[in-house]
Protein backbone atom coordinates (compact mmCIF):
# COMPACT_ATOMS: atom_id res chain seq x y z
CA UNK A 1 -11.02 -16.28 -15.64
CA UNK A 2 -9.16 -16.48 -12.60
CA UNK A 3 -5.52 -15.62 -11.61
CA UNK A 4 -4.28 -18.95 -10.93
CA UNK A 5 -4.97 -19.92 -15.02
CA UNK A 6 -2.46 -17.85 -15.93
CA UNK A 7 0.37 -19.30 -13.37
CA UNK A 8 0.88 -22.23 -15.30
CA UNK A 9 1.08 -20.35 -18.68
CA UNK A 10 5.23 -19.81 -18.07
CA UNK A 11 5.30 -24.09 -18.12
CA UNK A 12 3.62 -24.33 -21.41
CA UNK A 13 5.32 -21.98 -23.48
CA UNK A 14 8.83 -23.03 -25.20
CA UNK A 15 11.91 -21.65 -23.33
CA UNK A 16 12.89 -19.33 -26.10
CA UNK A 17 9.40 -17.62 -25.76
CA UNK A 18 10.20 -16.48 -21.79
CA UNK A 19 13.95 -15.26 -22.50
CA UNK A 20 15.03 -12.83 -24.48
CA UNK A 21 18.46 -14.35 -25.48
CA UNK A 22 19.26 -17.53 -27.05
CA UNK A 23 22.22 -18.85 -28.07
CA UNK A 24 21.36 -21.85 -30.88
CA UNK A 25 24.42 -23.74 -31.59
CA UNK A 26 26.09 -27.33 -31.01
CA UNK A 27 28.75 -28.82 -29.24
CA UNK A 28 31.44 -28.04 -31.22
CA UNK A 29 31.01 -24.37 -31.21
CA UNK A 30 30.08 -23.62 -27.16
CA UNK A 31 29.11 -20.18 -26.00
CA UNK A 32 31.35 -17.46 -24.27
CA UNK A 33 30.00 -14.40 -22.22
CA UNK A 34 27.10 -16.10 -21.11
CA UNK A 35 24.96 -14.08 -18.34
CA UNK A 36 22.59 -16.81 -16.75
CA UNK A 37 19.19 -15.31 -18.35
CA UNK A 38 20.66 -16.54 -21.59
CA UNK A 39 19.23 -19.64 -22.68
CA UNK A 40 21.81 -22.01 -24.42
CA UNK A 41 19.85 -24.60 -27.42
CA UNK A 42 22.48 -27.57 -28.76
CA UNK A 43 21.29 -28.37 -31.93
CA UNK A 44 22.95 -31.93 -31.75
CA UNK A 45 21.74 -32.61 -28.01
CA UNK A 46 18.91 -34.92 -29.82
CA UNK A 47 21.94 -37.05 -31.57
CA UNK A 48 23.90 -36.98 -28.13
CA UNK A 49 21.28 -38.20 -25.68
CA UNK A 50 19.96 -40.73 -27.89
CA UNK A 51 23.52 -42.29 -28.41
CA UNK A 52 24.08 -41.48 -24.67
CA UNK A 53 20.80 -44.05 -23.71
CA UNK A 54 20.42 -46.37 -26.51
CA UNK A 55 24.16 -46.91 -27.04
CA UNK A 56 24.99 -48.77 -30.32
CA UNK A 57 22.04 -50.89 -31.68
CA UNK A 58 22.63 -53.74 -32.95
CA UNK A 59 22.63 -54.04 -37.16
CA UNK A 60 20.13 -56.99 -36.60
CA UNK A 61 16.63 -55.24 -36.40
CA UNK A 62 15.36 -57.97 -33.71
CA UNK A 63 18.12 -57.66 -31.51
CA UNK A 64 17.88 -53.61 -31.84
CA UNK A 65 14.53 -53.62 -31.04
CA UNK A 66 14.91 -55.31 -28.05
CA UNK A 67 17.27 -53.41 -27.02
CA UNK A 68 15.06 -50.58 -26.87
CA UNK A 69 12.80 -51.91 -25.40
CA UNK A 70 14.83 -52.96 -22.50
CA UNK A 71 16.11 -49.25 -22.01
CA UNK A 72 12.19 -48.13 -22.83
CA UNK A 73 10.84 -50.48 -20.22
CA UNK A 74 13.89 -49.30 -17.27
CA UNK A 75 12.75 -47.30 -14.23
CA UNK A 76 14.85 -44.21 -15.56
CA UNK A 77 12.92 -43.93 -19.59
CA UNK A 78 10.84 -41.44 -18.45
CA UNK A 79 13.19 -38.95 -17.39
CA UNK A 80 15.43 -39.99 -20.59
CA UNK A 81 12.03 -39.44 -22.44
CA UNK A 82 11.24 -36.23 -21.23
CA UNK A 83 14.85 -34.90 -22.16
CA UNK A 84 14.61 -36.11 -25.70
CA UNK A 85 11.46 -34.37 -25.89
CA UNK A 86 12.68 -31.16 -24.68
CA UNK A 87 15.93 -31.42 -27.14
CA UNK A 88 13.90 -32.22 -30.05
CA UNK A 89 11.45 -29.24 -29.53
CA UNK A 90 13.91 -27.14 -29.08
CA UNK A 91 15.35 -27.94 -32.53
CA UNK A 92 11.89 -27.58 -33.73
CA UNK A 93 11.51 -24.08 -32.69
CA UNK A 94 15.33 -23.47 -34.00
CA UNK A 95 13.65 -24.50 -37.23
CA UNK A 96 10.54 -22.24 -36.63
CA UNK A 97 12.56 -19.52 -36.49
CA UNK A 98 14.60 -20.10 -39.65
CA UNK A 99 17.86 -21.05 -37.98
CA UNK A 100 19.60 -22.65 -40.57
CA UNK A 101 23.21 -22.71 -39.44
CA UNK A 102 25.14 -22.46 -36.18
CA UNK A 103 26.23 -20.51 -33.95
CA UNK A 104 23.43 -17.71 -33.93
CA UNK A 105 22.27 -15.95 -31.19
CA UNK A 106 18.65 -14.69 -31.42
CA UNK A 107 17.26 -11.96 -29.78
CA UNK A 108 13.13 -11.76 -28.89
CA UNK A 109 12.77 -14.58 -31.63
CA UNK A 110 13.07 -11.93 -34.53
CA UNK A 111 16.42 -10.63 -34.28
CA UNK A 112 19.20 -12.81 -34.80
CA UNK A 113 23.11 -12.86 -35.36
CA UNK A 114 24.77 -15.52 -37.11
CA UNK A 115 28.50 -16.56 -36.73
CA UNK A 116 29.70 -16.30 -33.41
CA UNK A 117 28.39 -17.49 -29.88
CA UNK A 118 29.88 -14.38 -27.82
CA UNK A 119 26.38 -13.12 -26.80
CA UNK A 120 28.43 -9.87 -26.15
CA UNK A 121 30.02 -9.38 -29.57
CA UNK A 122 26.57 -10.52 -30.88
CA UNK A 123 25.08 -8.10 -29.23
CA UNK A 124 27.47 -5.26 -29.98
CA UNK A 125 26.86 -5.95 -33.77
CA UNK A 126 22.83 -6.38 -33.74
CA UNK A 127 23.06 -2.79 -31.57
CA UNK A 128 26.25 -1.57 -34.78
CA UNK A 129 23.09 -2.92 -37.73
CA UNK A 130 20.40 -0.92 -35.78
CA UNK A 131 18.45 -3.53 -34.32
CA UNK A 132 17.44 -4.17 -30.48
CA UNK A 133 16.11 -0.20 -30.12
């Protein structure tokens, strides 16, 4: 197999797989002492964007649905798609992992902190338990 195979690799994989910090959380509880190779996952980015391009549906299930389609059939739904894609599989790996509350900061995708989202302090009590040696 040839080099070149293994250059797209890195595109395929979930974000959380190439970085070695995450920081799962939402938008009420926002990160501090971020350095930039941590990774930052809103939980309730799926809820936001799809408020932020469907707007309020109509109660009527005709007129909703044509709403939608009139956003699904605009020049810009593909780029809206593709972020609602990438915020729901990020919530799907959350749930892969077992994250069942926010904030929590994981570390390699087996080490994880819950209860603040101070990477730092995070990481100061994963090193105090033992872990990340």
């Amino acid at each position: 197999m040839k080099l070149r195979n293994f250059l797209l690799l890195p595109s395929l994989l979930p974000v959380s797989v190439l970085a070695s910090t995450v920081v799962y959380t939402d938008s009420q509880h926002l990160p501090e002492n971020l350095s930039p190779d941590v990774v930052v996952v809103l939980l309730d980015e799926p809820e936001r964007l799809q408020a932020k391009v469907f707007g309020q549906l109509p109660v009527d299930p005709e007129l909703a649905a044509m709403q939608a389609r009139q956003v699904m059939s605009s020049p810009q739904w593909q780029q809206k798609q593709q972020q609602l894609v990438t915020a729901y599989r990020q919530v799907v790996h959350a749930r892969e992992l077992g994250i069942r509350k926010v904030p929590a900061v994981v570390f390699d995708d087996r080490e994880v902190v819950y209860g603040t989202t101070d990477v730092a302090r995070a990481q100061a009590l994963r090193l105090q338990a033992g872990g990340g040696q």
